[in-house]
N, C-alpha and C. Protein backbone atom coordinates (compact mmCIF):
# COMPACT_ATOMS: atom_id res chain seq x y z
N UNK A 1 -22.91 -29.94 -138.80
CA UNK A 1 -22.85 -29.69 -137.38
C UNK A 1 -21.42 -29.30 -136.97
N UNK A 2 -20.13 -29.95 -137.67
CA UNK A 2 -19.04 -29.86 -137.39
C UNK A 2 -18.60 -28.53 -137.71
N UNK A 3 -19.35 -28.12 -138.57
CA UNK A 3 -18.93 -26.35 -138.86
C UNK A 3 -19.37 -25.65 -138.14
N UNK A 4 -20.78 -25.97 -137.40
CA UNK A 4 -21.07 -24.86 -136.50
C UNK A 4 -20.68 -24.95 -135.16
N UNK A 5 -19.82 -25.32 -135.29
CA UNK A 5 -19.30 -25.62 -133.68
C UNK A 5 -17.51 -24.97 -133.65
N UNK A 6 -17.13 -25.57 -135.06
CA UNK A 6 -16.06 -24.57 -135.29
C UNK A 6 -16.23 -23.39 -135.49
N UNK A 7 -17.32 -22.48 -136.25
CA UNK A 7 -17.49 -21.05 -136.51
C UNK A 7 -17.77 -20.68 -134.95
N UNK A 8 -18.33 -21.08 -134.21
CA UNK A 8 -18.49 -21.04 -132.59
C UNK A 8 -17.52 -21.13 -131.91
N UNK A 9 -16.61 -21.95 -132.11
CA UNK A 9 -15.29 -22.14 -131.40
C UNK A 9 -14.09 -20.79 -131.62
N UNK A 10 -14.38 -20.44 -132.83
CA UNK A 10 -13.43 -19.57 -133.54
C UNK A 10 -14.24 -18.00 -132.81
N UNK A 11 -15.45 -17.84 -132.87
CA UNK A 11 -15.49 -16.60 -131.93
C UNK A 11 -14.91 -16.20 -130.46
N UNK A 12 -14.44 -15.19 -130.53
CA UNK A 12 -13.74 -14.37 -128.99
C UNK A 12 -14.87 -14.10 -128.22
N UNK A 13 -14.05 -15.28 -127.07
CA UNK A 13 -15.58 -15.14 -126.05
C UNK A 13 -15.26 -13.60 -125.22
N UNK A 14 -16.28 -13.37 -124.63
CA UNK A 14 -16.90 -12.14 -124.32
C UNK A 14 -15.83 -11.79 -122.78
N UNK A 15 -15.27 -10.46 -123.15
CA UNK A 15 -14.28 -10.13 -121.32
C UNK A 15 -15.22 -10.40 -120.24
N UNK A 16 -14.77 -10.78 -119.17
CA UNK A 16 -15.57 -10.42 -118.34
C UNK A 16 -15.06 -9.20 -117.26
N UNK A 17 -16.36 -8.64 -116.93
CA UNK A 17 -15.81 -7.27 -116.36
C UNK A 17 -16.38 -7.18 -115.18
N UNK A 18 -16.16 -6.79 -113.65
CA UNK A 18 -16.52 -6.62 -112.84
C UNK A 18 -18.42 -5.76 -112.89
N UNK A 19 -19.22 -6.05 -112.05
CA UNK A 19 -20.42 -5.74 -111.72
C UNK A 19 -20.05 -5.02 -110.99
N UNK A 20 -19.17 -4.59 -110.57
CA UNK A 20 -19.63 -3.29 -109.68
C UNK A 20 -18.94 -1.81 -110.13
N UNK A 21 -17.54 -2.22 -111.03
CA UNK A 21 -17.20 -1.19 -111.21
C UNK A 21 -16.59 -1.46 -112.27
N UNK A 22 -17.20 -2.60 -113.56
CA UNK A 22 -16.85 -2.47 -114.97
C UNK A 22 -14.93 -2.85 -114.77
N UNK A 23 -14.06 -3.07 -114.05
CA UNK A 23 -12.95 -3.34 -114.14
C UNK A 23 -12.54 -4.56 -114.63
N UNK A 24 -11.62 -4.52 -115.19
CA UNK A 24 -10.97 -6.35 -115.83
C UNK A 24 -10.76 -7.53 -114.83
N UNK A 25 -10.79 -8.66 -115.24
CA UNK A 25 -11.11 -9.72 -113.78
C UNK A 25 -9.75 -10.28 -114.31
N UNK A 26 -9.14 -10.58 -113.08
CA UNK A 26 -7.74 -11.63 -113.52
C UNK A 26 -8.43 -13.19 -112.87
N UNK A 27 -8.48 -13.65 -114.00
CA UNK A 27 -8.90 -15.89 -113.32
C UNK A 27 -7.57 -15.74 -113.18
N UNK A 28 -7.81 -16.93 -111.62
CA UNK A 28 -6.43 -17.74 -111.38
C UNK A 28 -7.02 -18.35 -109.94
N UNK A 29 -6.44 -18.95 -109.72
CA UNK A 29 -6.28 -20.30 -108.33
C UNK A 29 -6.39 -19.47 -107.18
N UNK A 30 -6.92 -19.13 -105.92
CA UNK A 30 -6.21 -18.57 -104.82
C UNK A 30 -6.48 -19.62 -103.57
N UNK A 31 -5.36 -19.17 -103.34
CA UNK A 31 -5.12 -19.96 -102.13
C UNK A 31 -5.28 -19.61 -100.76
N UNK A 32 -6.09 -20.73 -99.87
CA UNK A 32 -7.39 -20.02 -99.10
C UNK A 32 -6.94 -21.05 -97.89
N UNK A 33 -7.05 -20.34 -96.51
CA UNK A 33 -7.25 -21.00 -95.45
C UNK A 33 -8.22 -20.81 -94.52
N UNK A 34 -9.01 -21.84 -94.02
CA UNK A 34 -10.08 -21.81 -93.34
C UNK A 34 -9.39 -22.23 -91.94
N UNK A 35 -10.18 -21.47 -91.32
CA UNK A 35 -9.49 -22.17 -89.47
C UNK A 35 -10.67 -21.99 -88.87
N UNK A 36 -10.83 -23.50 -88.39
CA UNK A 36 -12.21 -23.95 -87.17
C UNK A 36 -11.52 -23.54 -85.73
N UNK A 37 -12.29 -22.69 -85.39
CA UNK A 37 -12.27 -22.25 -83.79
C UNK A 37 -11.99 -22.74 -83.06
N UNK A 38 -13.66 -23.94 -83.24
CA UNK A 38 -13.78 -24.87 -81.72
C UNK A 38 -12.21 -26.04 -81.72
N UNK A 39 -11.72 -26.21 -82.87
CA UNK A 39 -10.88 -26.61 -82.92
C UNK A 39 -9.23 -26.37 -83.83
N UNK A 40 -8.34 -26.79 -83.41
CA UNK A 40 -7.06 -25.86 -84.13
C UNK A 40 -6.69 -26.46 -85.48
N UNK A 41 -7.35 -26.79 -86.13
CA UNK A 41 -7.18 -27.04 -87.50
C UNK A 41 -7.30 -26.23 -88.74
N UNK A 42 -6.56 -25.94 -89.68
CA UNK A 42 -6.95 -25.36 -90.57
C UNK A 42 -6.52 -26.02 -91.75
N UNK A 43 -8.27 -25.65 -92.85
CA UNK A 43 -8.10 -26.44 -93.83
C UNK A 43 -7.40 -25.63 -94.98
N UNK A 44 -6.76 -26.14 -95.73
CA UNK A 44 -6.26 -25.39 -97.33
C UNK A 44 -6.85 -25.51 -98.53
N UNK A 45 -7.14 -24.29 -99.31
CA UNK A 45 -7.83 -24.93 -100.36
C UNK A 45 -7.41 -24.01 -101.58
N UNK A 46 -7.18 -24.44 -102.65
CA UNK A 46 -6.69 -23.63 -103.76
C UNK A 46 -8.48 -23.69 -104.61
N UNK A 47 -8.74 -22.35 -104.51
CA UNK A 47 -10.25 -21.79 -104.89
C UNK A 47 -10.41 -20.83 -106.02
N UNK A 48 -10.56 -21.97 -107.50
CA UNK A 48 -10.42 -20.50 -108.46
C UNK A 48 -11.79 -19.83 -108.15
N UNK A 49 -11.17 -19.03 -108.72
CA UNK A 49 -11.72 -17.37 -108.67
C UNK A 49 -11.06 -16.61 -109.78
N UNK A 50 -12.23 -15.06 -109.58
CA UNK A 50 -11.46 -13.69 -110.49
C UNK A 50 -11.74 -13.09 -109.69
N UNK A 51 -10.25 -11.96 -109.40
CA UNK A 51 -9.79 -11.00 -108.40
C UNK A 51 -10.42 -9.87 -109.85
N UNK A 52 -11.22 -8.80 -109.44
CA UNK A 52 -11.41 -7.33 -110.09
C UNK A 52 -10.30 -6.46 -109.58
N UNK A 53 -9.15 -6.21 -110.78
CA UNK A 53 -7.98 -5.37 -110.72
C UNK A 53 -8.02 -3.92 -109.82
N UNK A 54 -9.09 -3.47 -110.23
CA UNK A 54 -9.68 -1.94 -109.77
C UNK A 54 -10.42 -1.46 -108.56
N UNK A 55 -11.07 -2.74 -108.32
CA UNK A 55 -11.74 -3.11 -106.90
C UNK A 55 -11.43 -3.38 -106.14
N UNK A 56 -10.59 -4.90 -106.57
CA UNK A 56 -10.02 -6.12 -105.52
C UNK A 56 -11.44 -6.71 -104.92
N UNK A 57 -12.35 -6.66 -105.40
CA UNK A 57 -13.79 -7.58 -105.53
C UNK A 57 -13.34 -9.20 -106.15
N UNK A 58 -13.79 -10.21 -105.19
CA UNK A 58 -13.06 -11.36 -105.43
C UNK A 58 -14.36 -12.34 -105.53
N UNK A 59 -14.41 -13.01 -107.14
CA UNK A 59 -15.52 -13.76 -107.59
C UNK A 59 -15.32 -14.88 -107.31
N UNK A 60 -16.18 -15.66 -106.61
CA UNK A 60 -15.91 -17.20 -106.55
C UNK A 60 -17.24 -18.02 -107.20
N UNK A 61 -17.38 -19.08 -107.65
CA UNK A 61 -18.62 -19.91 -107.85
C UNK A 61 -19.62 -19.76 -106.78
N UNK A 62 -20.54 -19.60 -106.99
CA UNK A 62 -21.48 -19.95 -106.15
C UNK A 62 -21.93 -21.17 -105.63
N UNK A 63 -22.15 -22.03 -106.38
CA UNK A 63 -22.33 -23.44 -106.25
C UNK A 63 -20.75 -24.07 -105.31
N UNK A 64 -19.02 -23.74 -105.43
CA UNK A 64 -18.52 -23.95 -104.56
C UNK A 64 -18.65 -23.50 -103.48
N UNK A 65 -19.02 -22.41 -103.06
CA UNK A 65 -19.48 -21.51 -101.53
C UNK A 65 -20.41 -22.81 -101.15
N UNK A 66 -21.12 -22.54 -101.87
CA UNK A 66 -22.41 -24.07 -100.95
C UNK A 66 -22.00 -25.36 -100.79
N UNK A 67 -21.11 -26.00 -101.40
CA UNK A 67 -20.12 -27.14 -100.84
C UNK A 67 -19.47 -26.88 -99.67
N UNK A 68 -18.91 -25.91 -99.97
CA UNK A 68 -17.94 -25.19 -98.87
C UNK A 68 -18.99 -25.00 -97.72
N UNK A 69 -20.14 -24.90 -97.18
CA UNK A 69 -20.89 -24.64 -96.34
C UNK A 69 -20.66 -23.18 -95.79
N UNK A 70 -20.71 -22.26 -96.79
CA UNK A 70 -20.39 -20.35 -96.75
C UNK A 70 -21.32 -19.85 -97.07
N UNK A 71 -22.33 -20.64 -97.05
CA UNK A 71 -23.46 -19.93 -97.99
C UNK A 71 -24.13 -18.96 -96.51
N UNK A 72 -24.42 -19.31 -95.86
CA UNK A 72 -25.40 -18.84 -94.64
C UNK A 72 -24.62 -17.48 -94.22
C-alpha cells in the first residue's frame, strides 16, 4: 500500500487552466473587503483563490461563497 501511494505521490499533478479561456491560474490568498450598507462596517477576509493570468477570471471555492452567504 505504501508504494502505491508513493508512485501516486511522485506523479505531477495536472495544471490547472482556466474554463473559459484555457489560461494559467496563479493560487494565492486575496484579500477581500465586504461592506454592509445598512451598516458602516466592513469585514476583511483573506480568500484563497486562482486569479486566470489572461482573463483576470477569479476562482473561488464554492462551498466558501455559501458560508460566505454569496451564493444567491
Amino acid at each position: 500500500m505504501l508504494a502505491a501511494m508513493t508512485a501516486q505521490a511522485r506523479r505531477p499533478r495536472p495544471i490547472e487552466t482556466c474554463r473559459f479561456c484555457g489560461g494559467a491560474l496563479l493560487t494565492s490568498v486575496f484579500d477581500t473587503v465586504f461592506r454592509d450598507p445598512a451598516a458602516d462596517e466592513r469585514l476583511f477576509f483573506a480568500i484563497p483563490g486562482a486569479l486566470c493570468v489572461p482573463c483576470r477570471q477569479l476562482y473561488v471555492d464554492q462551498q466558501l461563497i455559501g458560508i460566505l452567504g454569496l451564493d444567491g
